[in-house]
C-alpha atoms as a PDB file:
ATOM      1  CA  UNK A   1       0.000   0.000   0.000  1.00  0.00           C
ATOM      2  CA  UNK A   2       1.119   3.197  -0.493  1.00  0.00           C
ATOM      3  CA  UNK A   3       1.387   5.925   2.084  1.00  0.00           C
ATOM      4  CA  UNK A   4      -1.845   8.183   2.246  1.00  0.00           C
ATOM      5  CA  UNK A   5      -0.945  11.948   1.603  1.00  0.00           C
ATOM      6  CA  UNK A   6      -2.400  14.284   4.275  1.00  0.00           C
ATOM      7  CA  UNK A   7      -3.935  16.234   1.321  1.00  0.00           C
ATOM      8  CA  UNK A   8      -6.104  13.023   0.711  1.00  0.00           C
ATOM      9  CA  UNK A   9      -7.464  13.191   4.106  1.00  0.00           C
ATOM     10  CA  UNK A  10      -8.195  16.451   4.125  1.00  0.00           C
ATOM     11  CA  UNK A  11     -10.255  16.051   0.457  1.00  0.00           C
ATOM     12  CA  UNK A  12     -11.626  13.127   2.137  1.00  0.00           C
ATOM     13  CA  UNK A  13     -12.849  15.260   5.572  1.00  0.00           C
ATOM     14  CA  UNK A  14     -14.102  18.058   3.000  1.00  0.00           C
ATOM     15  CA  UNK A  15     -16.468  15.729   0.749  1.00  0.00           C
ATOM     16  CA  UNK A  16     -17.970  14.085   3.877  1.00  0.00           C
ATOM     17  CA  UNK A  17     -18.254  17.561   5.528  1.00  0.00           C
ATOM     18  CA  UNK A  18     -19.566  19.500   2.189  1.00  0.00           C
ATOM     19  CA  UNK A  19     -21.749  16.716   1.089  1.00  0.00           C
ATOM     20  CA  UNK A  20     -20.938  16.562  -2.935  1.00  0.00           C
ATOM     21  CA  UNK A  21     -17.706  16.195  -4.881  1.00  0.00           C
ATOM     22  CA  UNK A  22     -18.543  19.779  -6.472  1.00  0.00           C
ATOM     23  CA  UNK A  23     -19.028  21.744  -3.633  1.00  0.00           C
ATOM     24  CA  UNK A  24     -15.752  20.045  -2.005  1.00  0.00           C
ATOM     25  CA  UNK A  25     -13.604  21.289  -4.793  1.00  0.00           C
ATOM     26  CA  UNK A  26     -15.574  25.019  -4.561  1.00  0.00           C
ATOM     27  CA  UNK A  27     -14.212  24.809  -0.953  1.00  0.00           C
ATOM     28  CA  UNK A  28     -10.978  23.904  -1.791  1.00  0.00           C
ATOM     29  CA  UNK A  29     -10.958  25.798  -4.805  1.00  0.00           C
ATOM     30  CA  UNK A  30      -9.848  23.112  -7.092  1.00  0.00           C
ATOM     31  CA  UNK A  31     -11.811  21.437 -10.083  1.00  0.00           C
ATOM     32  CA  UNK A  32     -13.875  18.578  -9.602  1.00  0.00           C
ATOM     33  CA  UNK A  33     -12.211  16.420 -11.275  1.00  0.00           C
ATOM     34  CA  UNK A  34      -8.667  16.836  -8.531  1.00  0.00           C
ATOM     35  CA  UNK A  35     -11.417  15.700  -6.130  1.00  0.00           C
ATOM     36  CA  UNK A  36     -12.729  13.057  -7.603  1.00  0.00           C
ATOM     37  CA  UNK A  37      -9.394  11.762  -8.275  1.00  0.00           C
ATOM     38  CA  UNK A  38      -8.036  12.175  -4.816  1.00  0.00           C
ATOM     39  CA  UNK A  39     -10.515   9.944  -3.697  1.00  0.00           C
ATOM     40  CA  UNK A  40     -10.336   7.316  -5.912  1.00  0.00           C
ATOM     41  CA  UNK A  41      -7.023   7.117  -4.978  1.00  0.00           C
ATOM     42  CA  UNK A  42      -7.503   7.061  -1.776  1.00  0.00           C
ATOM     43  CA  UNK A  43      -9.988   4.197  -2.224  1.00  0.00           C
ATOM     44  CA  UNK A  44      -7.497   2.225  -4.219  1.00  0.00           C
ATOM     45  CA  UNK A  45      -4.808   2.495  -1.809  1.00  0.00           C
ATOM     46  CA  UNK A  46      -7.095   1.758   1.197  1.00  0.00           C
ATOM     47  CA  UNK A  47      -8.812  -1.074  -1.224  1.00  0.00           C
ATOM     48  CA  UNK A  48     -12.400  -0.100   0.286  1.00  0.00           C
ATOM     49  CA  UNK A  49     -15.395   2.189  -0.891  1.00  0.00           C
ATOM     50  CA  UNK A  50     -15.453   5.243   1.014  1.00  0.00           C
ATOM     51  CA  UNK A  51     -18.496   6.838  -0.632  1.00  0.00           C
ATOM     52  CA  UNK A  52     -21.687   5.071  -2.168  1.00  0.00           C
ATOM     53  CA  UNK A  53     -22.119   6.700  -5.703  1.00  0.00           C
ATOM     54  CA  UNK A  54     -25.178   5.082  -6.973  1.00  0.00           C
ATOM     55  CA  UNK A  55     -27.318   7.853  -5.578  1.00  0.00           C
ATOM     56  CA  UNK A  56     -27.410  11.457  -6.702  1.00  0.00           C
ATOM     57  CA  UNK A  57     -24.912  12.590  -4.041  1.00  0.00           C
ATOM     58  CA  UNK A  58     -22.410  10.559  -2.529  1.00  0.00           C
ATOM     59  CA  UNK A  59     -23.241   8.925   0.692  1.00  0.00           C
ATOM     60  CA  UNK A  60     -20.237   7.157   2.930  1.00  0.00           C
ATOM     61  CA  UNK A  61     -20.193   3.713   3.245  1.00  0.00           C
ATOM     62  CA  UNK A  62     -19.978   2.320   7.114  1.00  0.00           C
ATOM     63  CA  UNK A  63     -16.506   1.674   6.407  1.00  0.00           C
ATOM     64  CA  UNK A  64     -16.147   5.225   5.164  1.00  0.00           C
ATOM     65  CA  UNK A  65     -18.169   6.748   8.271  1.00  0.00           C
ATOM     66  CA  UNK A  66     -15.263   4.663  10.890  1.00  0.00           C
ATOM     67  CA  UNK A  67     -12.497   5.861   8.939  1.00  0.00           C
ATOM     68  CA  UNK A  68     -13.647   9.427   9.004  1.00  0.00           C
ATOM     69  CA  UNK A  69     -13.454   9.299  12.828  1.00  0.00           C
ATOM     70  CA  UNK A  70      -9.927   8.423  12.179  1.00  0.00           C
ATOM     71  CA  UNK A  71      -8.717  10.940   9.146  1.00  0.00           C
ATOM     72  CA  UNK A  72     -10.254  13.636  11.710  1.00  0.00           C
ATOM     73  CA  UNK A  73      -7.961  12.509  14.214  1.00  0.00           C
ATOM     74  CA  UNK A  74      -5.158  12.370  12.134  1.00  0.00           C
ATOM     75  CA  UNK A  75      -5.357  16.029  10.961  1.00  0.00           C
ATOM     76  CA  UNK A  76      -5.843  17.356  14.149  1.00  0.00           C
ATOM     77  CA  UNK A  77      -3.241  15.818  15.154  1.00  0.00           C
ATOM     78  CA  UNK A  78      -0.931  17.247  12.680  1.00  0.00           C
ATOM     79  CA  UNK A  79      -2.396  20.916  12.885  1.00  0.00           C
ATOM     80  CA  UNK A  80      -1.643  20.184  16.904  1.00  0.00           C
ATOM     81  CA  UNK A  81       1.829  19.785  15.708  1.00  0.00           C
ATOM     82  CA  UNK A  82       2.353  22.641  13.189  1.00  0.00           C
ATOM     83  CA  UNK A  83       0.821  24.838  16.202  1.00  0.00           C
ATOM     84  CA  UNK A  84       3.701  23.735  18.512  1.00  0.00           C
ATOM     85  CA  UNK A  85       6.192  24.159  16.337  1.00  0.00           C
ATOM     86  CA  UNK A  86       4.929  27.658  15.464  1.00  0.00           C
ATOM     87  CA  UNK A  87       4.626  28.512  19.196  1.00  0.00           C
ATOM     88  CA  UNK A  88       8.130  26.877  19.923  1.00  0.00           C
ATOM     89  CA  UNK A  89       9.723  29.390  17.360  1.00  0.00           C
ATOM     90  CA  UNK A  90       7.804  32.013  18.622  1.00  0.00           C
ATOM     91  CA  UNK A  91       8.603  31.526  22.123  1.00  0.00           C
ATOM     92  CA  UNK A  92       5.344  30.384  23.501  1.00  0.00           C
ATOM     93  CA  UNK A  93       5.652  28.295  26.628  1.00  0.00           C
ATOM     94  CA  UNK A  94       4.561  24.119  25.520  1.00  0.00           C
ATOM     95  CA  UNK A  95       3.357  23.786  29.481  1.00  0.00           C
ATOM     96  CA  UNK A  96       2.171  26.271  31.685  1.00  0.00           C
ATOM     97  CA  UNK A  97       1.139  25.595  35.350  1.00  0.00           C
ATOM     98  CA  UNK A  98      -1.506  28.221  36.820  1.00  0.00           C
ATOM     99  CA  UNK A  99      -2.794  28.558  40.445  1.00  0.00           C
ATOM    100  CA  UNK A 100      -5.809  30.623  41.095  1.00  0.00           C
ATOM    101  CA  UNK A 101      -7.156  31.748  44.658  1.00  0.00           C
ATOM    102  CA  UNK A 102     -10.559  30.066  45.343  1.00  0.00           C
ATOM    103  CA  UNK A 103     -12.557  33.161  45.495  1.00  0.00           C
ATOM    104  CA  UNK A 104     -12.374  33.478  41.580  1.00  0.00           C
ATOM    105  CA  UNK A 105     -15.727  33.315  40.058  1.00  0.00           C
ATOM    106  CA  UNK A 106     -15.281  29.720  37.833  1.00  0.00           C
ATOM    107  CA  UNK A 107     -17.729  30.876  35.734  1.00  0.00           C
ATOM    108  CA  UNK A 108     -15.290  33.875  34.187  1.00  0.00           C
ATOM    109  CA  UNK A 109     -12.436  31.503  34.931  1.00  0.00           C
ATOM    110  CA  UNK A 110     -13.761  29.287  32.218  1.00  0.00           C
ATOM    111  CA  UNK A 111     -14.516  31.578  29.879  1.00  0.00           C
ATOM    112  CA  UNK A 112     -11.042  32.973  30.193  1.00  0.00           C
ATOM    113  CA  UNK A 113      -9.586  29.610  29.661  1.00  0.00           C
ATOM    114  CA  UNK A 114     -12.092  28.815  26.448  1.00  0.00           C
ATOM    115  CA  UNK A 115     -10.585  31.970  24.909  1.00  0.00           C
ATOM    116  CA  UNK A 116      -6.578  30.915  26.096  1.00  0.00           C
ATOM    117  CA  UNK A 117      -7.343  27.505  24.158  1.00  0.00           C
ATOM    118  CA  UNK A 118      -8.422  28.741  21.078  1.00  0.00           C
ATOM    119  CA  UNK A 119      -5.747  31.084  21.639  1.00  0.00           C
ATOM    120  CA  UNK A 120      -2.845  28.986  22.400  1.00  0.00           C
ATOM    121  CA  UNK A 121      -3.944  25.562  21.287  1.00  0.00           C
ATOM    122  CA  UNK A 122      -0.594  23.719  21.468  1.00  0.00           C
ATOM    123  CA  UNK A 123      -0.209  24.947  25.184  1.00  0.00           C
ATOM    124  CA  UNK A 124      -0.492  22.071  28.239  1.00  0.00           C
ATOM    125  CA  UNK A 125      -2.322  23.555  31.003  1.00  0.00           C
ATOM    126  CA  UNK A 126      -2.288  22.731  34.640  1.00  0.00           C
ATOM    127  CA  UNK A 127      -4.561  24.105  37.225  1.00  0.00           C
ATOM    128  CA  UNK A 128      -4.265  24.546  40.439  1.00  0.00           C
ATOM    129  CA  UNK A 129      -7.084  26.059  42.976  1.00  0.00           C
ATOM    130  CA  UNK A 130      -5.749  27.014  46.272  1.00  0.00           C
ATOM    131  CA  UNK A 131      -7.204  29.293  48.986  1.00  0.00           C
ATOM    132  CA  UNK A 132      -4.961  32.515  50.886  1.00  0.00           C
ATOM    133  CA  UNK A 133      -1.255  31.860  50.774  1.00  0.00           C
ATOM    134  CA  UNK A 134      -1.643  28.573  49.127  1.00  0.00           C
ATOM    135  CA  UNK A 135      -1.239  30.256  45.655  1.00  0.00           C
ATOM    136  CA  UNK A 136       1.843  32.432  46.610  1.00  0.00           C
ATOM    137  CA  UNK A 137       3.690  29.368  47.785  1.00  0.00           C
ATOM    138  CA  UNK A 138       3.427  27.051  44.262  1.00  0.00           C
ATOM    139  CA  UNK A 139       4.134  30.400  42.710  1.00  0.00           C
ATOM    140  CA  UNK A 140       7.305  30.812  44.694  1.00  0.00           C
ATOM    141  CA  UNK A 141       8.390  26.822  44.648  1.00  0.00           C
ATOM    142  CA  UNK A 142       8.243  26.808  41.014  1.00  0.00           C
ATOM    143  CA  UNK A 143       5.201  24.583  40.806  1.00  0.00           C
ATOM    144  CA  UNK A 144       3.341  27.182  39.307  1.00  0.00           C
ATOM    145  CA  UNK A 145       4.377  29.881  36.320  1.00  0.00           C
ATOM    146  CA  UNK A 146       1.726  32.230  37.886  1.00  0.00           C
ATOM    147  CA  UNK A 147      -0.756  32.695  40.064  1.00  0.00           C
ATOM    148  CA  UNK A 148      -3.906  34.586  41.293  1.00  0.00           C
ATOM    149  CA  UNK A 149      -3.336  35.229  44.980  1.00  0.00           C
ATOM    150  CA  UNK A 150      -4.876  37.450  47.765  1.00  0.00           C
ATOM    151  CA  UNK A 151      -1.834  36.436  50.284  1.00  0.00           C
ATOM    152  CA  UNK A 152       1.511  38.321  49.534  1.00  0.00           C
ATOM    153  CA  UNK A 153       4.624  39.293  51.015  1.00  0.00           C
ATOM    154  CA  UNK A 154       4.698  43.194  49.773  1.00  0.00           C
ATOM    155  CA  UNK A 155       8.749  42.919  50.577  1.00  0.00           C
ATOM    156  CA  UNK A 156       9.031  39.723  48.916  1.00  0.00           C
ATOM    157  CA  UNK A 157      12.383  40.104  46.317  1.00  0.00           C
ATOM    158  CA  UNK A 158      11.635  36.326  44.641  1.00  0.00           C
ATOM    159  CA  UNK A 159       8.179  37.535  43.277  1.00  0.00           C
ATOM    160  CA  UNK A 160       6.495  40.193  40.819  1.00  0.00           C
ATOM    161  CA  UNK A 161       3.424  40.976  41.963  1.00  0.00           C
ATOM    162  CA  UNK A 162       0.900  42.812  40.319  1.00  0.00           C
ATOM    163  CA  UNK A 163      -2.770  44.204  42.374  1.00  0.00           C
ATOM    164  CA  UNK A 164      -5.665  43.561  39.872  1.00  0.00           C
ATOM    165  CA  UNK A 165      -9.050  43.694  41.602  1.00  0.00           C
ATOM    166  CA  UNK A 166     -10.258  43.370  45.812  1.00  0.00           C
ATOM    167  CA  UNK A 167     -13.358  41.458  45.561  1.00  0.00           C
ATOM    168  CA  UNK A 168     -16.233  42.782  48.068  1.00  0.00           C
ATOM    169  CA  UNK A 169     -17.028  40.853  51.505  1.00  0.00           C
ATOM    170  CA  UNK A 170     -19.709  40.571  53.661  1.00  0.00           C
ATOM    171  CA  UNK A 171     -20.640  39.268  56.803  1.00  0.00           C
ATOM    172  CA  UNK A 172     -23.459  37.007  56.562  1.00  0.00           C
ATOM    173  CA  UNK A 173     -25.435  34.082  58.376  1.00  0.00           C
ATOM    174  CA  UNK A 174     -28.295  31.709  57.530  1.00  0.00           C
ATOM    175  CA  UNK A 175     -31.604  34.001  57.874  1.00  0.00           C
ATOM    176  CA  UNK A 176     -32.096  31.050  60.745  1.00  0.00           C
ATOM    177  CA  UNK A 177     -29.157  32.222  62.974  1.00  0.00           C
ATOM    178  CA  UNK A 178     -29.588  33.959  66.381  1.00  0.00           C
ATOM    179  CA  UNK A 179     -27.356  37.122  64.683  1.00  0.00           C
ATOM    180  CA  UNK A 180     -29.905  37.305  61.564  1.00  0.00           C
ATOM    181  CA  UNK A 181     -31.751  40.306  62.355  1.00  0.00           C
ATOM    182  CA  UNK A 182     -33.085  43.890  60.746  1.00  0.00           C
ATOM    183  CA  UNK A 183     -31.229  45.585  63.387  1.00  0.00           C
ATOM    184  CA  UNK A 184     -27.626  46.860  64.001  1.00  0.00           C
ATOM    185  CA  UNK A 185     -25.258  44.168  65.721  1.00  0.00           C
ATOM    186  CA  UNK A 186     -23.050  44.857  68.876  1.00  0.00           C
ATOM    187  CA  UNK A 187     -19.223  43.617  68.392  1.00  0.00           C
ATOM    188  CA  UNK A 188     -19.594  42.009  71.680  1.00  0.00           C
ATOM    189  CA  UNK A 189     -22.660  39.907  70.780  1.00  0.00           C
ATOM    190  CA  UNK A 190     -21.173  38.735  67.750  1.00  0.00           C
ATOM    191  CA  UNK A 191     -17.886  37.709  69.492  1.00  0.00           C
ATOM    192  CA  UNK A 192     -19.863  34.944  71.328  1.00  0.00           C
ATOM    193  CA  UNK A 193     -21.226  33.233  68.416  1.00  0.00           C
ATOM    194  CA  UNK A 194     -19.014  30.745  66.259  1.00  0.00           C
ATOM    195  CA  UNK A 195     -17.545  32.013  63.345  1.00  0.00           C
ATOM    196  CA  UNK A 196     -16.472  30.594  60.089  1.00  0.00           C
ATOM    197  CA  UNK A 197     -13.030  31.027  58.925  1.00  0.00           C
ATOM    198  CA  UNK A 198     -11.126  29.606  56.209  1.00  0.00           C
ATOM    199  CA  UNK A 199      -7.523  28.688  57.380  1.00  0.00           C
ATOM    200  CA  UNK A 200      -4.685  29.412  55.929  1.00  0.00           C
ATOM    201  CA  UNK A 201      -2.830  25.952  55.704  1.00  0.00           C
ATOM    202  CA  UNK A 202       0.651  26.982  54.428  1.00  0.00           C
ATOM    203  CA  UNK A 203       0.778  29.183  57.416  1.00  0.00           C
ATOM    204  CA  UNK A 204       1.493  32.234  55.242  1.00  0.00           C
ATOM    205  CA  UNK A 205      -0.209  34.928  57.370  1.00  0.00           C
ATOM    206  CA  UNK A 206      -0.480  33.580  60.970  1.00  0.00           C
ATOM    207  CA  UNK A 207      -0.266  36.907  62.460  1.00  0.00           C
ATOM    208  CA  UNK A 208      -2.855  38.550  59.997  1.00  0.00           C
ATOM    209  CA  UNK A 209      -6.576  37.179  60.907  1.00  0.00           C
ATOM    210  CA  UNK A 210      -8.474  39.077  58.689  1.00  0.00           C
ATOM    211  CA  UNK A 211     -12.413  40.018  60.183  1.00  0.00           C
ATOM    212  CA  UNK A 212     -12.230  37.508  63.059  1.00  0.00           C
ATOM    213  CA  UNK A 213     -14.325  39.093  65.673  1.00  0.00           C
ATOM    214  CA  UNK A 214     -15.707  36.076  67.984  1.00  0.00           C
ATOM    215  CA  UNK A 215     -13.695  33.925  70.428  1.00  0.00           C
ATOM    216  CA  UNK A 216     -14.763  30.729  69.275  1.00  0.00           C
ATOM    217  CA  UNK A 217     -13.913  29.658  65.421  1.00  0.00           C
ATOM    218  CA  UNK A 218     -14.105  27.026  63.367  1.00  0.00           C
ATOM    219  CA  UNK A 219     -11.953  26.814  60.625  1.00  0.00           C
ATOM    220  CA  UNK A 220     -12.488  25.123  57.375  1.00  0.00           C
ATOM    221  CA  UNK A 221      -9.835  24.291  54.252  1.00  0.00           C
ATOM    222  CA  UNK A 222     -11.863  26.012  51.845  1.00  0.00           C
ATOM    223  CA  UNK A 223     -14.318  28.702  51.021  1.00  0.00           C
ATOM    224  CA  UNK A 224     -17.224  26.482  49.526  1.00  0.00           C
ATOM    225  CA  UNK A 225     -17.318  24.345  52.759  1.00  0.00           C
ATOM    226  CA  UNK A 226     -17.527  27.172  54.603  1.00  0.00           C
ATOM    227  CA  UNK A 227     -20.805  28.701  52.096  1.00  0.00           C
ATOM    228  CA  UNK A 228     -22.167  24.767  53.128  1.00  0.00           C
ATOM    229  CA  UNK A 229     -21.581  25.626  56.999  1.00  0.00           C
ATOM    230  CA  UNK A 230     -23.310  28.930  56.614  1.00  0.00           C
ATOM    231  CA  UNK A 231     -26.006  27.709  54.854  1.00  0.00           C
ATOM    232  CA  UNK A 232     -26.638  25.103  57.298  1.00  0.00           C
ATOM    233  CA  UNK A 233     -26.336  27.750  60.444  1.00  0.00           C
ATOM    234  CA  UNK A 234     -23.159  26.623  61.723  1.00  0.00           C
ATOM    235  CA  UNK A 235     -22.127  30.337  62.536  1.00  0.00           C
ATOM    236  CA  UNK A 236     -21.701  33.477  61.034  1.00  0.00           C
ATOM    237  CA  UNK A 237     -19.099  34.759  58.581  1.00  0.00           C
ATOM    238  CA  UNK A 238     -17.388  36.972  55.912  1.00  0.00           C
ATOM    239  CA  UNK A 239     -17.474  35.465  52.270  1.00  0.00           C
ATOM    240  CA  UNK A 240     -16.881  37.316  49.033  1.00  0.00           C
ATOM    241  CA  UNK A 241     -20.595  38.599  47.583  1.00  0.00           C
ATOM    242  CA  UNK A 242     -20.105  37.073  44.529  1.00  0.00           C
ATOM    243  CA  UNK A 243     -19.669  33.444  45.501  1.00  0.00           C
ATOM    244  CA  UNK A 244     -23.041  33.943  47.625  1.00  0.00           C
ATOM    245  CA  UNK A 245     -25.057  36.263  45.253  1.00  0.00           C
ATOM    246  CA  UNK A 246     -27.461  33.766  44.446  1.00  0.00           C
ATOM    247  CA  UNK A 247     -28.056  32.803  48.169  1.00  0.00           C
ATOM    248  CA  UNK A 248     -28.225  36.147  49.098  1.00  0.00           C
ATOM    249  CA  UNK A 249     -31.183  36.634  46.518  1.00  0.00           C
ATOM    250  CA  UNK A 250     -33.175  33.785  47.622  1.00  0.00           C
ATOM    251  CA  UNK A 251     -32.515  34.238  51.104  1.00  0.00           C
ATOM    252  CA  UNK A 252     -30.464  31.134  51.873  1.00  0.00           C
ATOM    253  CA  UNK A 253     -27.912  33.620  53.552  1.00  0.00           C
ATOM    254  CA  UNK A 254     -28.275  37.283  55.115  1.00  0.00           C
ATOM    255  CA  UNK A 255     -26.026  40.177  55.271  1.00  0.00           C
ATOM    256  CA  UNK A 256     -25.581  41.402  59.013  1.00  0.00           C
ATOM    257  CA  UNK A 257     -25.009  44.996  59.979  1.00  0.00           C
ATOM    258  CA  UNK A 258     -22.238  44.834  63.085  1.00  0.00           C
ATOM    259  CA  UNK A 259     -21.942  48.272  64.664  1.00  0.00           C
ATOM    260  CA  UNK A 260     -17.749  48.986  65.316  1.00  0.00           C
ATOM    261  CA  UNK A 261     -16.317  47.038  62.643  1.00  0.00           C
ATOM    262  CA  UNK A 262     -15.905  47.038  58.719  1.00  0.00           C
ATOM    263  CA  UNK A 263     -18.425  44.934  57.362  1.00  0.00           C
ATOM    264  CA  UNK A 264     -18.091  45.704  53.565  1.00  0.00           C
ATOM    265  CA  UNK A 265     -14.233  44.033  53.836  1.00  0.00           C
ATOM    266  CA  UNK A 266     -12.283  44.079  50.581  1.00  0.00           C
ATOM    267  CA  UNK A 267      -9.802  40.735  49.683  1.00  0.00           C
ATOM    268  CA  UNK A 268      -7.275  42.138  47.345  1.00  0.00           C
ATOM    269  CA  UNK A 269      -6.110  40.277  44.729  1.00  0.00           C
ATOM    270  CA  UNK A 270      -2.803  39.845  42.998  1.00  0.00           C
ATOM    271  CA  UNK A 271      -1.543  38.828  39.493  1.00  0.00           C
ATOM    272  CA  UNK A 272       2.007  37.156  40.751  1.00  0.00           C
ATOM    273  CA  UNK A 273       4.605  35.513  39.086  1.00  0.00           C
ATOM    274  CA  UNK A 274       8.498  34.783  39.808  1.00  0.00           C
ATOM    275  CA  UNK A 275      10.758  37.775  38.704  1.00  0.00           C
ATOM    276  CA  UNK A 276      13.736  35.704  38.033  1.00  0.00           C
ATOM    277  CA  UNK A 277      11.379  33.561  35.252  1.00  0.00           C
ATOM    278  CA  UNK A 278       8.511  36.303  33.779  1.00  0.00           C
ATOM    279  CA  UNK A 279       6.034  34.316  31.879  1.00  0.00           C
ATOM    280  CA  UNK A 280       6.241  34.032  28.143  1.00  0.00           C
ATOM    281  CA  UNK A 281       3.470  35.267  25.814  1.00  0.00           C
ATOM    282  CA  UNK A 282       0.819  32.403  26.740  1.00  0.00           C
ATOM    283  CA  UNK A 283       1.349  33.500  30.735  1.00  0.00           C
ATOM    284  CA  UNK A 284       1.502  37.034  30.080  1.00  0.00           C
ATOM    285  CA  UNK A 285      -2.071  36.140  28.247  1.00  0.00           C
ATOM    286  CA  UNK A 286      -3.142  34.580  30.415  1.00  0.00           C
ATOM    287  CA  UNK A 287      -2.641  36.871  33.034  1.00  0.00           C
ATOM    288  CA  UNK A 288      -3.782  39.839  31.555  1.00  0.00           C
ATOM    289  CA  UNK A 289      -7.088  37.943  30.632  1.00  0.00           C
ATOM    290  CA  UNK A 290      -7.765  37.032  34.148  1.00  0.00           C
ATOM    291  CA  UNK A 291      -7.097  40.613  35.555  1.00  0.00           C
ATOM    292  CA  UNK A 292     -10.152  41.794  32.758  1.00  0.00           C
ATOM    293  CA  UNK A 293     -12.341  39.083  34.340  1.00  0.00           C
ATOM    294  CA  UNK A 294     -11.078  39.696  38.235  1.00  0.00           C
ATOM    295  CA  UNK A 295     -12.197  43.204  37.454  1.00  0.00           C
ATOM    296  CA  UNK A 296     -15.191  42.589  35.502  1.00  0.00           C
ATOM    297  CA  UNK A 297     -16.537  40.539  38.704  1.00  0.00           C
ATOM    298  CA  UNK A 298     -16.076  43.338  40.854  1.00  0.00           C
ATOM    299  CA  UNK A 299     -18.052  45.266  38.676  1.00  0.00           C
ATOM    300  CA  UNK A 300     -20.693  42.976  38.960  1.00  0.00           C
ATOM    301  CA  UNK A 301     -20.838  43.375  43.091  1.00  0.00           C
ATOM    302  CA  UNK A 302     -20.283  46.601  42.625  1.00  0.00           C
ATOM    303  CA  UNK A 303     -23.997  46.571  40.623  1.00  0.00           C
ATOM    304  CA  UNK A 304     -25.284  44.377  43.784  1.00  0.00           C
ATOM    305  CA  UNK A 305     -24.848  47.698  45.392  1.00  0.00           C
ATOM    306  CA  UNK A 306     -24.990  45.451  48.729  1.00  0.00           C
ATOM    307  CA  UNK A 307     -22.817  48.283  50.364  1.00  0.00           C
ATOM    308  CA  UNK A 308     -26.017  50.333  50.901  1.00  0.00           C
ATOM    309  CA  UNK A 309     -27.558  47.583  52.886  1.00  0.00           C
ATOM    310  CA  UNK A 310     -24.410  48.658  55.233  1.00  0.00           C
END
């Protein structure tokens, strides 16, 4: 047999795809009969029928259907590789490792990504979701190229860091709490009633609890348990108003109003990266693209207007 041409495939792909021989070769701009031919060929070489001619269009044949599967396959396979090759001599990184705080909405984080893979298509990714100083650490260990963090040394000589957004907080409890209430809260009174705090694991902050008023905690590894706990009216506690918007519409969780303290808390929010290795130009995408959506999100609670409530 001889070896099938990657143009064959791709005549073969258009046919199916275009439904006729003609409008194949208008498609491909070439005449007819090129197409016609390249299939034939192919047939011959493959020693099947790929497309059943005896009707006014050609229709594939169930060996022609299974082997479309795999002519697909093949020419992705080789666009994958001209796309690597194109980013290797353009300097684009072939792996890049990201770590992104917890408290960034998924929903933009997705969309981001969607647009960095039809961007950078020959790029590995690897994701990592961490919560406080969890991002700042893979960032500086090298496990990560960059990061989204809300935890950062502002001293720090080992890593670039870059403030992009502070996502809106606000206290809250389940409407079923003793704290839920029209009224104005005293400090005191919420100091004896369990609060919900996310801890810090890596241990990157243990001087710096941020809005812990009460005396008793508990302390959870990550933000969505805590949402759970707070739902369920295991205590009271600060959380990001976009992670609880929708639970804050339907009532699942209230905002409290605590007289002496800042209840509209901001977490600010970093772009970071290494100095001694800046990211190439899938990173430096990447991180851009993620600032527009950290910011775009704080837009949105910004619209909640949830401040005058406060």
């Amino acid at each position: 047999m001889k070896d099938i041409s990657l143009d064959q495939l791709l005549v073969f792909i258009n046919v199916s795809e275009h439904g006729s021989f003609s409008a194949a070769a208008r498609h491909l701009h070439r005449a007819q009969s090129a197409v016609s031919y390249a299939i034939a060929n192919l047939e011959e070489q493959l020693g099947l029928e790929l497309f059943d001619r005896s009707r006014r269009k050609p229709r594939l044949t169930p060996a022609g259907e299974a082997l479309l599967v795999d002519a697909r396959e093949v020419v992705e396979r080789v666009d994958l590789l001209s796309a690597r090759a194109r980013g290797f001599s353009e300097g684009i990184e072939p792996k890049l490792a990201v770590a992104v705080h917890m408290v960034f909405p998924l929903k933009l984080l997705v969309n981001v990504l969607n647009a960095f893979r039809e961007e950078f298509p020959s790029v590995s990714l690897v994701m990592h979701s961490e919560i406080l100083g969890g991002v700042t650490r893979l960032v500086e260990e090298g496990k990560c190229d960059i990061g989204i963090s809300s935890a950062i040394d502002p001293f720090s000589h080992t890593l670039t860091a870059e403030s992009i957004a502070s996502f809106p907080t606000l206290p809250v409890a389940s409407p079923d709490h003793p704290l839920a209430c029209d009224g104005e809260l005293d400090v005191g009174a919420v100091a004896k009633h369990t609060q919900i705090v996310v801890l810090d694991r890596y241990e990157t902050t243990p001087e710096r609890d941020f809005g812990v008023l009460s005396e008793h905690t508990w302390r959870v590894a990550d933000v969505h348990t805590k949402i759970a706990m707070l739902e369920g009216g295991l205590g009271w506690g600060h959380i990001p108003v976009h992670l609880v918007h929708e639970q804050l519409h339907r009532g699942a969780l209230v905002p409290l109003k605590i007289t002496g303290a800042e209840n509209l808390k901001k977490i600010p929010i970093y772009g970071i990266h290494r100095t001694s290795e800046p990211p190439g130009p899938a990173g430096r995408w990447l991180l851009e693209n993620l600032t527009l959506a950290a910011r775009e999100a704080v837009q949105s609670c910004q619209a909640m207007r949830y401040d005058d409530a406060l």
